[in-house]
Protein backbone atom coordinates (compact mmCIF):
# COMPACT_ATOMS: atom_id res chain seq x y z
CA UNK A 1 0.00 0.00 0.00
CA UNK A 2 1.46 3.19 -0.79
CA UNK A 3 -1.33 5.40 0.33
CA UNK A 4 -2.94 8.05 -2.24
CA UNK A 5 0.19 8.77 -4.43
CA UNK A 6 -0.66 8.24 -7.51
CA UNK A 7 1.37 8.61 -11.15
CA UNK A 8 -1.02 10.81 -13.34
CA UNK A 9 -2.60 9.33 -16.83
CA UNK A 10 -0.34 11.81 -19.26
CA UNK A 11 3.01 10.45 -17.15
CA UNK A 12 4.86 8.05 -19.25
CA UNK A 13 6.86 6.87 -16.39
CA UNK A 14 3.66 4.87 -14.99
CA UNK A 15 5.14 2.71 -16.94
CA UNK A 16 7.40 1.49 -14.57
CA UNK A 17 5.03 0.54 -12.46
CA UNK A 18 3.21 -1.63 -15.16
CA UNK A 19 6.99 -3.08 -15.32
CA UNK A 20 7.25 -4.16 -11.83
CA UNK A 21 3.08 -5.52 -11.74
CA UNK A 22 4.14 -7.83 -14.63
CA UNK A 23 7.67 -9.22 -12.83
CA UNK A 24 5.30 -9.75 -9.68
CA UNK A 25 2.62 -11.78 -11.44
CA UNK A 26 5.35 -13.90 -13.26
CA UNK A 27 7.25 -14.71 -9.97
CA UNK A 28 4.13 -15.44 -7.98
CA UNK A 29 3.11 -17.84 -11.04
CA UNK A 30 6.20 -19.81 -10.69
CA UNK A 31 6.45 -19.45 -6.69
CA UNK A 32 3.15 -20.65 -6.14
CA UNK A 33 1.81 -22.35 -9.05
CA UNK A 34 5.26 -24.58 -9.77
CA UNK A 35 7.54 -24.15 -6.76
CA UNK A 36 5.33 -24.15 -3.51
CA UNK A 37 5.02 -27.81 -2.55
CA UNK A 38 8.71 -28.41 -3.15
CA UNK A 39 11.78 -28.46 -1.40
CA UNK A 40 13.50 -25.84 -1.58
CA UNK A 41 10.69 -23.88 -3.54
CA UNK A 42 11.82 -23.14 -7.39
CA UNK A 43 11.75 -19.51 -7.88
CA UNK A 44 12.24 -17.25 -10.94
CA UNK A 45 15.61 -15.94 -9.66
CA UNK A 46 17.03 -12.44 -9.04
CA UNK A 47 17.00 -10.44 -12.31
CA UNK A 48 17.77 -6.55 -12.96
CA UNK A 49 15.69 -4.69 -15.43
CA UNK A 50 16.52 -1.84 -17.75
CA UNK A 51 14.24 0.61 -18.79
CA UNK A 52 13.25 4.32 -19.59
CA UNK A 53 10.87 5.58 -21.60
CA UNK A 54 12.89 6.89 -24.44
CA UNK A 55 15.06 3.21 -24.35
CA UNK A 56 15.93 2.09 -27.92
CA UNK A 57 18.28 -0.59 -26.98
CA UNK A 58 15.95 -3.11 -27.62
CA UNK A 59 13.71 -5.88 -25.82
CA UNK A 60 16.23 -8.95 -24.85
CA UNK A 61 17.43 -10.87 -21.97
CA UNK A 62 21.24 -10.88 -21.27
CA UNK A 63 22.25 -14.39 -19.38
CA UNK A 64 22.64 -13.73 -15.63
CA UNK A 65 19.47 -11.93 -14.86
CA UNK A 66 19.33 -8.65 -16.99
CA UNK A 67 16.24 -7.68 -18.85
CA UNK A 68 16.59 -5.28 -21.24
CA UNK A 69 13.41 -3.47 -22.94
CA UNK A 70 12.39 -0.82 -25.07
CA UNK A 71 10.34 2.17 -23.87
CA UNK A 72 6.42 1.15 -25.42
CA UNK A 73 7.53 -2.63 -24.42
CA UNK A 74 5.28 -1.99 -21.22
CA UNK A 75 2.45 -1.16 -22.91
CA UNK A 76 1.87 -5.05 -24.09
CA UNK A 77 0.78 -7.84 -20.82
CA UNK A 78 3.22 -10.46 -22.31
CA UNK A 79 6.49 -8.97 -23.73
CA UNK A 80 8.00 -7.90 -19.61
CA UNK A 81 7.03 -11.57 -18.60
CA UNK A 82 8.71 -13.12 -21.92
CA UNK A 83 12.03 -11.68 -21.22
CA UNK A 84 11.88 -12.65 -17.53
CA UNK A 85 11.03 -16.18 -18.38
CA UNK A 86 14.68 -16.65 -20.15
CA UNK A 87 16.11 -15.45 -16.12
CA UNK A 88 13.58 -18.24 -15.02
CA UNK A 89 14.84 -20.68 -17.94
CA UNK A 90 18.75 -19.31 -16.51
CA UNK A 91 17.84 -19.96 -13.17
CA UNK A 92 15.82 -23.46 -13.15
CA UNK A 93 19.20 -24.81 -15.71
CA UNK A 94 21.43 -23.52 -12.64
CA UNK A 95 22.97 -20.38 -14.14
CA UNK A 96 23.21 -22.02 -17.80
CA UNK A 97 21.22 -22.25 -20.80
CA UNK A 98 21.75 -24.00 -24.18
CA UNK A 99 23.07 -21.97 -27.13
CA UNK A 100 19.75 -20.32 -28.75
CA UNK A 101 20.87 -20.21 -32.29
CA UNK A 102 18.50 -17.87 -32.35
CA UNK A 103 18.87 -15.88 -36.59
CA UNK A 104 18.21 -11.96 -36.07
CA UNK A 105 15.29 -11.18 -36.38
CA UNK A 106 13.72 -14.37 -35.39
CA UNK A 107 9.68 -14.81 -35.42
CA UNK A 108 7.35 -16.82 -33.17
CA UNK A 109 5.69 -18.75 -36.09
CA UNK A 110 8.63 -19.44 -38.74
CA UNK A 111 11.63 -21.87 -38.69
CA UNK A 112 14.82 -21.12 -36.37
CA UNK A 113 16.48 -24.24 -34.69
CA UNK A 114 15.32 -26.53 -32.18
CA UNK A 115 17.60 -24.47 -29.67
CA UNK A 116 15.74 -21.55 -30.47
CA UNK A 117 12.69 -22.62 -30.36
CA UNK A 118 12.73 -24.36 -27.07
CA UNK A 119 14.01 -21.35 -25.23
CA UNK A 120 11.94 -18.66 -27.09
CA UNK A 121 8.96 -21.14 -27.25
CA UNK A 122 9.42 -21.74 -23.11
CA UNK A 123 9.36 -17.72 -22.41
CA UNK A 124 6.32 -17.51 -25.06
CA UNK A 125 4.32 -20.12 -22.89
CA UNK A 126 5.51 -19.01 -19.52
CA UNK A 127 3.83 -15.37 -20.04
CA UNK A 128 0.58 -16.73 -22.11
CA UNK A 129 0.60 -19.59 -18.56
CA UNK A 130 0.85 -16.53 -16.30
CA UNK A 131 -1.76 -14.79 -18.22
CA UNK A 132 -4.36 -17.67 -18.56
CA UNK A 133 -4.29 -16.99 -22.04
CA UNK A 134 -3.12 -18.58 -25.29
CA UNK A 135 -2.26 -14.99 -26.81
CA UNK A 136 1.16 -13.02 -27.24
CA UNK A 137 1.09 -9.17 -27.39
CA UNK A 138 3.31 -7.01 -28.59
CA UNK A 139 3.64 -3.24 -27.95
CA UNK A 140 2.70 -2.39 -31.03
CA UNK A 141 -1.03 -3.61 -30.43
CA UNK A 142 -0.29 -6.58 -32.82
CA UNK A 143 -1.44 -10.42 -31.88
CA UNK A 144 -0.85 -13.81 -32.32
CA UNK A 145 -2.70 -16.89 -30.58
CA UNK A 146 -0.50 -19.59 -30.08
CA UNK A 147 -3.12 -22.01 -29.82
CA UNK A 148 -5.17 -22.30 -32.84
CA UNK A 149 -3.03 -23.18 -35.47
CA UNK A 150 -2.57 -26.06 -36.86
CA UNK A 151 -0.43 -28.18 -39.43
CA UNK A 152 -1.94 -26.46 -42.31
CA UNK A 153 -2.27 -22.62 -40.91
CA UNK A 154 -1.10 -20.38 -43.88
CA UNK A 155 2.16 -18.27 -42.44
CA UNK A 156 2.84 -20.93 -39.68
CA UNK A 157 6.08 -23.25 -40.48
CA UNK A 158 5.51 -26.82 -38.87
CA UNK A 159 8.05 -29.12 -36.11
CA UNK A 160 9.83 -28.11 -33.10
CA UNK A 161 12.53 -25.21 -34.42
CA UNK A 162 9.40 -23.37 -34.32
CA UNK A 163 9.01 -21.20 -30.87
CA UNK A 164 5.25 -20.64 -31.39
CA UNK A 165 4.74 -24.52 -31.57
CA UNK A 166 6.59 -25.27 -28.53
CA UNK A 167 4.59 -22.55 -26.45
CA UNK A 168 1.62 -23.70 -28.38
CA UNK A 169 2.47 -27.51 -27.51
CA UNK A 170 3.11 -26.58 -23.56
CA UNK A 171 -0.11 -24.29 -23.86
């Protein structure tokens, strides 16, 4: 509770807050939804996360817990919670992950590598999981369910190098 201070509607910087709701939501997820009946409880890990409104460096996750977005990244419910699920993917492998082989730009529905696809595909699922919805948002306003395609979906490449099928498949 912190009382009647508020951030107005026209500040920007509210953003921040909508930063920090999503981080909370994902840990509690994996705190209470994965990790609570076991010994010691899994948890998403420490992380660090850099942001300001006018950030153009990007939306990506450095290994060993940094989170790195781009100032409208907020404004979407799934892209925060993506880029923390790579910390919980870094975390749950014991401060490891496998090489991505991840091609820049790389896209949820098209061909990459199995690599790829499993660690993109598990930080897809863990948001749309968190969420309670099959449906990845970006910032832009732009959409993609990740559970109604199927083998013959125009625009949707088929097997497991592709990250929307894994999420779709864990979905």
């Amino acid at each position: 509770d912190i009382g009647a201070w508020t951030t107005g509607s026209s500040n920007d910087n509210r953003r921040a807050w909508w930063i920090t709701n999503d981080l909370i939501r994902v840990w509690k997820y994996v705190f209470y939804q994965t990790g609570s009946s076991q010994a010691p409880q899994e948890t998403s890990g420490p992380s660090t996360v850099q942001w300001k409104i006018s950030s153009t460096d990007g939306t990506y996750y450095s290994r060993g817990g940094n989170v790195h977005l781009a100032g409208d990244d907020p404004i979407s419910k799934t892209v925060v919670g993506h880029e923390y699920g790579h910390n919980i993917m870094w975390t749950i492998y014991g401060a490891w992950m496998p090489t991505t082989y991840c091609p820049s730009p790389h896209y949820i529905q098209y061909f990459s590598h199995v690599n790829c696809a499993w660690t993109e595909g598990w930080a897809n699922f863990i948001t749309i999981a968190v969420n309670n919805e099959p449906v990845y948002y970006w910032a832009s306003g732009s959409m993609l369910n990740l559970e109604t395609p199927t083998w013959t979906t125009p625009n949707w490449d088929d097997g497991d190098a592709v990250e929307g099928r894994v999420a779709g498949a864990m979905w």
